[in-house]
Protein backbone atom coordinates (compact mmCIF):
# COMPACT_ATOMS: atom_id res chain seq x y z
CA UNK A 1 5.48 17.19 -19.13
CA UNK A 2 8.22 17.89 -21.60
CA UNK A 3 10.01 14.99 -22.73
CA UNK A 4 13.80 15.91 -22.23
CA UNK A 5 15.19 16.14 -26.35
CA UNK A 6 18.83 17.43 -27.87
CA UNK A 7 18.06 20.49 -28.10
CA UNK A 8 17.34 21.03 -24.63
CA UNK A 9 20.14 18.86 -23.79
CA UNK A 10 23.29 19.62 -26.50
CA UNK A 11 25.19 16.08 -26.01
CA UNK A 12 23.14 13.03 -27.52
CA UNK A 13 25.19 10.39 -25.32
CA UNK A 14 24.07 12.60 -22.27
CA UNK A 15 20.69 12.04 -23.36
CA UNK A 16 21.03 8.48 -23.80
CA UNK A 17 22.95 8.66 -20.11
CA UNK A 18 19.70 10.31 -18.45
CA UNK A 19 17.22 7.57 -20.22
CA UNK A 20 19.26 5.17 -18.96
CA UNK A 21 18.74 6.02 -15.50
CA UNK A 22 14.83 6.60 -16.11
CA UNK A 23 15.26 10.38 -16.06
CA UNK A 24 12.91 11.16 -19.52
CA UNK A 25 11.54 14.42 -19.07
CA UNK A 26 12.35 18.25 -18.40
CA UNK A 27 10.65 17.81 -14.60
CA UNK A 28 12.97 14.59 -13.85
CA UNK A 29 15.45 16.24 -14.85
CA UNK A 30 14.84 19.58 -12.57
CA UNK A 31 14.01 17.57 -9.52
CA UNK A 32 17.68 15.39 -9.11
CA UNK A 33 20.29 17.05 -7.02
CA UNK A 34 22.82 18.60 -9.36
CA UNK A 35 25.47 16.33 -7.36
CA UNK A 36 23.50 13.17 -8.70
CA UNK A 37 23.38 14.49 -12.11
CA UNK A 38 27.05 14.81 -12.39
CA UNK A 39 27.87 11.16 -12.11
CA UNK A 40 24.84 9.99 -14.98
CA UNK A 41 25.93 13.23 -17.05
CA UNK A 42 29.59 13.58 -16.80
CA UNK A 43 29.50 16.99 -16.20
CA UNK A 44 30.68 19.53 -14.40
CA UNK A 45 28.45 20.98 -11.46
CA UNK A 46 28.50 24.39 -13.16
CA UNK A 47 27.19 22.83 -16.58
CA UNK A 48 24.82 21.07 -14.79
CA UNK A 49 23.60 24.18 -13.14
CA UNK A 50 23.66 25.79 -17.03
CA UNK A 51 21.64 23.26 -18.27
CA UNK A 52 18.75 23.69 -15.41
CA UNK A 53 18.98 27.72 -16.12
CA UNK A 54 18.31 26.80 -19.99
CA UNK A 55 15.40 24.49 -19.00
CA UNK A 56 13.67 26.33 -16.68
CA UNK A 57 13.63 29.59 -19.30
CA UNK A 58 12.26 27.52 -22.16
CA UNK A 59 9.85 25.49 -20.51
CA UNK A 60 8.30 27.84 -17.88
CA UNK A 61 5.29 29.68 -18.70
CA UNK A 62 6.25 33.59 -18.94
CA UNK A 63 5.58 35.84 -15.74
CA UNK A 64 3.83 38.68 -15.89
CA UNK A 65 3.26 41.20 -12.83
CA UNK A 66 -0.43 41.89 -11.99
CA UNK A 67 -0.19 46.07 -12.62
CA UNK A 68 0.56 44.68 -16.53
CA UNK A 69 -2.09 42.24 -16.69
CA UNK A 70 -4.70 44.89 -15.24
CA UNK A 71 -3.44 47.50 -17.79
CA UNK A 72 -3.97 44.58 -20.80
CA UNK A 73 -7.62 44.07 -19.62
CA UNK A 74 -10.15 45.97 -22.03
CA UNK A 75 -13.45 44.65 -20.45
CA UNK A 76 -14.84 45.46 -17.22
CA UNK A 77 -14.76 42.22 -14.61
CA UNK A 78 -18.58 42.52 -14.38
CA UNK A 79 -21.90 43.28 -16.43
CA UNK A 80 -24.52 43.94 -14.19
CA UNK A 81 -28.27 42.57 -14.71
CA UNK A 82 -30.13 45.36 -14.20
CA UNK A 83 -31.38 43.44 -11.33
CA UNK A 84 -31.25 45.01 -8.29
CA UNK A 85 -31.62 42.04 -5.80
CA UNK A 86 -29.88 39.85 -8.57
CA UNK A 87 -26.90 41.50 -9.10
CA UNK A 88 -26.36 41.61 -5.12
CA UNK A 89 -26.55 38.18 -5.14
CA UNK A 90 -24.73 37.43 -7.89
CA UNK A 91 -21.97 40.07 -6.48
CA UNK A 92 -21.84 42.83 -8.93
CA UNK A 93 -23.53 41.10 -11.96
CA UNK A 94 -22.32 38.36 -14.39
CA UNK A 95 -18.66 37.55 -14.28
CA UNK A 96 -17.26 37.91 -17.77
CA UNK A 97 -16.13 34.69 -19.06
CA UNK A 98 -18.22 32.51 -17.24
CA UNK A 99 -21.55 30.21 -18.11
CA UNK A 100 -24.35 30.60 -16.02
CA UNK A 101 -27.06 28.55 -16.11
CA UNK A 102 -30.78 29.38 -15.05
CA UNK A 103 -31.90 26.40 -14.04
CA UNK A 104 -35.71 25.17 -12.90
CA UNK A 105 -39.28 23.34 -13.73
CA UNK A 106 -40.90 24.33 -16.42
CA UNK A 107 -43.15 27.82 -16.70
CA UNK A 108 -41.04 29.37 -13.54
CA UNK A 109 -39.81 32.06 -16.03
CA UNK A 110 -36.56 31.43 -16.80
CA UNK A 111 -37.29 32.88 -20.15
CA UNK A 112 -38.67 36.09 -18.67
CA UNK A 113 -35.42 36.48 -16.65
CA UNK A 114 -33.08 36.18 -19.33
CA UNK A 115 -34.76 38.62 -21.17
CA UNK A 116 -35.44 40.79 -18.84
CA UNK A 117 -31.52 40.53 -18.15
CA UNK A 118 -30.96 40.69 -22.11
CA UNK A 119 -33.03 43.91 -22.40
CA UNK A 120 -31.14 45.65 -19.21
CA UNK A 121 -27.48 45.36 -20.49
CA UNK A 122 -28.11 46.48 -23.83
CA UNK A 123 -30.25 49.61 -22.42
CA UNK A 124 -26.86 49.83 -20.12
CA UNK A 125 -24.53 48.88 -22.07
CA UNK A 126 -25.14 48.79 -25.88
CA UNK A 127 -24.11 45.82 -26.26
CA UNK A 128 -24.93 43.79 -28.88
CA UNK A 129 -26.49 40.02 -27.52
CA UNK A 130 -26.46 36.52 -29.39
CA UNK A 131 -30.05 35.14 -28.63
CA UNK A 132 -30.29 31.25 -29.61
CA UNK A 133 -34.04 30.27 -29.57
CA UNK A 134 -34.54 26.17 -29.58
CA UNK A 135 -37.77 26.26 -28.87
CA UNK A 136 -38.94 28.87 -31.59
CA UNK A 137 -40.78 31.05 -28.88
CA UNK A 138 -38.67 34.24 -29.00
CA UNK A 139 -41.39 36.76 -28.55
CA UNK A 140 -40.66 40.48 -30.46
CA UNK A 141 -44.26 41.78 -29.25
CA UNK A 142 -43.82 40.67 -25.55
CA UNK A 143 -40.25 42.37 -25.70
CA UNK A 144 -41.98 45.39 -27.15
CA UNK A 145 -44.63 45.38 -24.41
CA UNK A 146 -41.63 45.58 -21.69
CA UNK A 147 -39.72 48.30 -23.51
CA UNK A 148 -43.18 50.37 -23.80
CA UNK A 149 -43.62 49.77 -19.88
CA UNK A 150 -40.36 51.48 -19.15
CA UNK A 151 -41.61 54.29 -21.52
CA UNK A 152 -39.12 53.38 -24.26
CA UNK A 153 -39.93 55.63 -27.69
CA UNK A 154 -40.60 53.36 -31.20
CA UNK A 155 -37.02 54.68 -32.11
CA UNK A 156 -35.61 53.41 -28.95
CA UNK A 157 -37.75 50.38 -29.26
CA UNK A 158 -36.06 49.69 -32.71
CA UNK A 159 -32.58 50.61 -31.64
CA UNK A 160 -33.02 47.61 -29.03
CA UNK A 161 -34.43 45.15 -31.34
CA UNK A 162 -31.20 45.69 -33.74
CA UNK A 163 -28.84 44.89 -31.14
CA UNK A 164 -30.74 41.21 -30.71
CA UNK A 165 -29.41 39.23 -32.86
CA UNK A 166 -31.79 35.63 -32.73
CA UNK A 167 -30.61 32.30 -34.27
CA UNK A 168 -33.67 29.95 -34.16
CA UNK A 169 -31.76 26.33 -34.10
CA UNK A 170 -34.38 23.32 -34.67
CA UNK A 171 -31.48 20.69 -33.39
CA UNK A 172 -28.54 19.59 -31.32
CA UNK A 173 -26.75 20.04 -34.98
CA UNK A 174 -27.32 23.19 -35.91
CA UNK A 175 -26.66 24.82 -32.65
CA UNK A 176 -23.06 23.24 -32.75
CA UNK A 177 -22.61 24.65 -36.07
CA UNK A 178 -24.02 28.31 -34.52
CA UNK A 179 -21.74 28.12 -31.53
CA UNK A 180 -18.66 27.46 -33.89
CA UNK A 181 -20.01 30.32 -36.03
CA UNK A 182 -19.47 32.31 -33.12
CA UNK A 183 -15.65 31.62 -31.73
CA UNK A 184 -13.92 34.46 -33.79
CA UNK A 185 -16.44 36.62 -31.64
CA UNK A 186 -14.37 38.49 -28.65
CA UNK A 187 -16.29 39.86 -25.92
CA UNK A 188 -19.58 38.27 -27.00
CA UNK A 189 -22.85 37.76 -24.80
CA UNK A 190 -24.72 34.40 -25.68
CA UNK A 191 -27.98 33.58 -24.10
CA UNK A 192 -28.98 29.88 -25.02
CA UNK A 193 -32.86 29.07 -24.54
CA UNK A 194 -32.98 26.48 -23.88
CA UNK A 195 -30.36 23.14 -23.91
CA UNK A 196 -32.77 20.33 -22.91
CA UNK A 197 -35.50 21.14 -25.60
CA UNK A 198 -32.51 19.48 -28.01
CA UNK A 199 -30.85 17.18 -26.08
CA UNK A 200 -33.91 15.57 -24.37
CA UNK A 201 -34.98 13.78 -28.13
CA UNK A 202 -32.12 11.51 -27.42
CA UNK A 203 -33.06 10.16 -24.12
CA UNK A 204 -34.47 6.12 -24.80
CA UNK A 205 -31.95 5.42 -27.88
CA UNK A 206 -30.11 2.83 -27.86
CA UNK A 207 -27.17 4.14 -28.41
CA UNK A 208 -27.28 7.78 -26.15
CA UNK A 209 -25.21 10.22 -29.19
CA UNK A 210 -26.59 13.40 -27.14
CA UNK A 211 -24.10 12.84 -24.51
CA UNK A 212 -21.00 12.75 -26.96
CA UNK A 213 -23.10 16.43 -28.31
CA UNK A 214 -23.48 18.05 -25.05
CA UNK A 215 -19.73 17.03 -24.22
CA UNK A 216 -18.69 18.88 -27.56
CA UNK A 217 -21.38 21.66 -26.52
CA UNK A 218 -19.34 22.35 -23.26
CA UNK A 219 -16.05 21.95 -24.62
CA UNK A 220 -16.82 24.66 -27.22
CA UNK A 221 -18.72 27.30 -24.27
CA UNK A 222 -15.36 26.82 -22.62
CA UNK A 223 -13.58 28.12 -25.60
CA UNK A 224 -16.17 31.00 -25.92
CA UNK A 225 -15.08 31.64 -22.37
CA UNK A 226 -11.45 31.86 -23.37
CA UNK A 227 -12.14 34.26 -25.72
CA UNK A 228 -14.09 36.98 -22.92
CA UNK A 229 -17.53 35.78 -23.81
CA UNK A 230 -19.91 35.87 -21.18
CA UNK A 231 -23.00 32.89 -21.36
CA UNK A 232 -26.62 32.35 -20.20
CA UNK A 233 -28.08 28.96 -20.31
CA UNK A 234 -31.64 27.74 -19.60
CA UNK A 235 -31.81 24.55 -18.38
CA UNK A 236 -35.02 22.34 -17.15
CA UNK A 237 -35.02 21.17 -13.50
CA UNK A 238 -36.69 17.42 -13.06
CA UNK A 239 -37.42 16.35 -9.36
CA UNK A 240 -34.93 13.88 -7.52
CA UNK A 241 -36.23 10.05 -7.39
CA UNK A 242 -35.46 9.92 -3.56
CA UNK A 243 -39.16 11.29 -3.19
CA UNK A 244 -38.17 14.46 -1.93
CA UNK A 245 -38.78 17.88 -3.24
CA UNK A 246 -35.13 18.63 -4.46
CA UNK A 247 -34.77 19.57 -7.92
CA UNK A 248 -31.55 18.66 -9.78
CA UNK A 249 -30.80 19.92 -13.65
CA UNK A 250 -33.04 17.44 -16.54
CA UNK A 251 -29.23 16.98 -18.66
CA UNK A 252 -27.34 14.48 -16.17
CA UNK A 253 -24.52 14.30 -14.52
CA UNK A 254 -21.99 15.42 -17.88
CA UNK A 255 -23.45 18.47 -18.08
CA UNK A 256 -23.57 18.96 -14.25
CA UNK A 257 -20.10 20.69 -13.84
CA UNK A 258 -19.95 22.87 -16.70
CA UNK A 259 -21.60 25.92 -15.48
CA UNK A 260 -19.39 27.69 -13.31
CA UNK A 261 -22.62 29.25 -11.37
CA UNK A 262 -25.78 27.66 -11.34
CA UNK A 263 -29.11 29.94 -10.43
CA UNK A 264 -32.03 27.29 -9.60
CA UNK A 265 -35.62 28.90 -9.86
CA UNK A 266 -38.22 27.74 -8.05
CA UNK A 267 -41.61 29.54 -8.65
CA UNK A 268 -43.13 30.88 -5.64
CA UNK A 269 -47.05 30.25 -5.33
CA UNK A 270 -49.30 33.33 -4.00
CA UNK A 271 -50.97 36.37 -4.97
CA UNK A 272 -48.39 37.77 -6.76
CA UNK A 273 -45.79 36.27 -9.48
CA UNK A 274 -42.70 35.82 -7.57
CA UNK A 275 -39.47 33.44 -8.53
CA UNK A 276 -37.32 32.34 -5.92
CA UNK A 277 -33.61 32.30 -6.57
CA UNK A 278 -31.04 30.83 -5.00
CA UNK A 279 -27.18 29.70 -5.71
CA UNK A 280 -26.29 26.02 -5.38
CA UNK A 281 -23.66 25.65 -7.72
CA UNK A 282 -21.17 28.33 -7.87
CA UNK A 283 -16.69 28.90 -8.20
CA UNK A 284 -16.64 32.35 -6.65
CA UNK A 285 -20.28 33.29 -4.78
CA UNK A 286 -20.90 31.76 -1.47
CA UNK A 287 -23.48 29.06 -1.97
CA UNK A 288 -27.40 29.01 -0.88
CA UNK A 289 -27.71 32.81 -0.93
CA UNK A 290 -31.57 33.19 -2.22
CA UNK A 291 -33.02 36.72 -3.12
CA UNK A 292 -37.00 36.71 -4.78
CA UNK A 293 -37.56 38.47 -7.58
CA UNK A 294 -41.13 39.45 -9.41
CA UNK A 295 -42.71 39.09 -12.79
CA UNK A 296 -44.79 41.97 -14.14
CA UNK A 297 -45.30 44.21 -16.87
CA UNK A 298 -42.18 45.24 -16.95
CA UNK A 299 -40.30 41.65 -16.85
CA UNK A 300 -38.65 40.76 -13.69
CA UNK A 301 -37.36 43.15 -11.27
């Protein structure tokens, strides 16, 4: 709220009047009767009236139709996958400016999804991608395998490879410092695998400094947001304590609302390699929707 000053209001004994009377900012002011405000004031009704015009046109936000705000948008609302079944559930792909996070136990292939999904919007797309490795596993030859099985040429191959750009952080530190490197990015795409490989080292201390770090991790996603970027997250899913077979993501409860959609993975055991995905986290897709997707050759499809 904005704290009522002399600018705003011209007469510094009117100001005085209106503290008196415990009205202090721009919204106290706004919300007393004009008839009320004449008597603390000692002003006319019209210059009362003036004086909520002036306020309302300085401190309001500035309106914009929608036909303007649709012509000012460069990017397109959605990238898709490249995932059939995926991009159906996720309804039309991933929302630009929003964090997903792929979320399960370990060896369920999260890292085979995201690049499988990495691989599909630059063939679409062109895009270039921000992949940050914590784990130092980011594989060029199984990549290459992938691109061969959708009979990519060694020129295409190569084209591909140029438009990954991998930052191999070894701790909570130096991803910070990559993420900041990043904010004068626009319209970025940042795939992070994976969080809890760097936070995890700090569970037992004494004094818990990841959760100040993951807190400072979110806050800066959320910027990237702000600025168009569109984020993947891999995150490791531990089972509940309540004995059941419900898994819930391995950073805690301060991480827990910063993705805005939230894909859990649950590996599917039989003759074939199968993942199981469904939605239980979400701000714009209708939640528990599954679809199952399969791992082969050619990544997941």
């Amino acid at each position: 709220m904005i704290r009522l000053n002399v600018p705003l209001v011209p007469d510094k004994n009117v100001l005085n009047n209106l503290f008196e009377k415990n009205i202090c900012t721009v919204n106290d002011f706004l919300q007393k009767k004009t008839s009320n405000l004449q008597s603390v004031c000692k002003l006319q009704c019209k210059e009362i009236t003036k004086l909520k015009d002036t306020m309302t046109v300085k401190c309001s936000s500035p309106l914009i139709n929608g036909h303007t705000l649709y012509l000012s948008k460069t990017l397109s609302t959605f990238i898709p996958t490249g995932i059939v079944k995926l991009d159906n559930l996720l309804d039309g792909g991933l929302f630009v400016g929003n964090i997903y996070e792929l979320c399960g136990p370990s060896a369920c292939g999260k890292t085979q999804l995201s690049i499988s999904i990495l691989l599909n919007i630059i063939i679409t797309t062109k895009k270039d991608i921000v992949y940050i490795d914590t784990r130092n596993k980011f594989s060029v030859k199984r990549i290459k395998q992938m691109l061969k099985n959708k009979n990519m040429t060694n020129n295409e191959i190569n084209d591909i490879l140029k438009k990954i750009h991998v930052f191999s952080v070894i701790d909570i530190y130096n991803l910070i410092t990559c993420l900041h490197s990043l904010k004068e990015k626009l319209d970025s795409i940042i795939i992070i695998d994976s969080l809890p490989a760097l936070y995890l080292s700090f569970i037992g201390l004494y004094k818990n400094d990841g959760l100040c770090y993951i807190n400072h991790i979110s806050s800066v996603l959320k910027y990237l947001c702000n600025k168009n970027a569109t984020i993947l997250v891999t995150n490791l899913a531990v089972k509940n304590c309540d004995f059941t077979n419900d898994f819930k993501p391995a950073i805690g409860k301060y991480w827990f609302h910063t993705p805005n959609t939230r894909l859990m993975i649950t590996t599917i055991i039989n003759q074939q390699q199968q993942m199981c995905i469904n939605i239980p986290k979400s701000v714009y897709i209708p939640l528990d929707n599954k679809c199952i997707l399969s791992i082969n050759d050619h990544g997941v499809s």
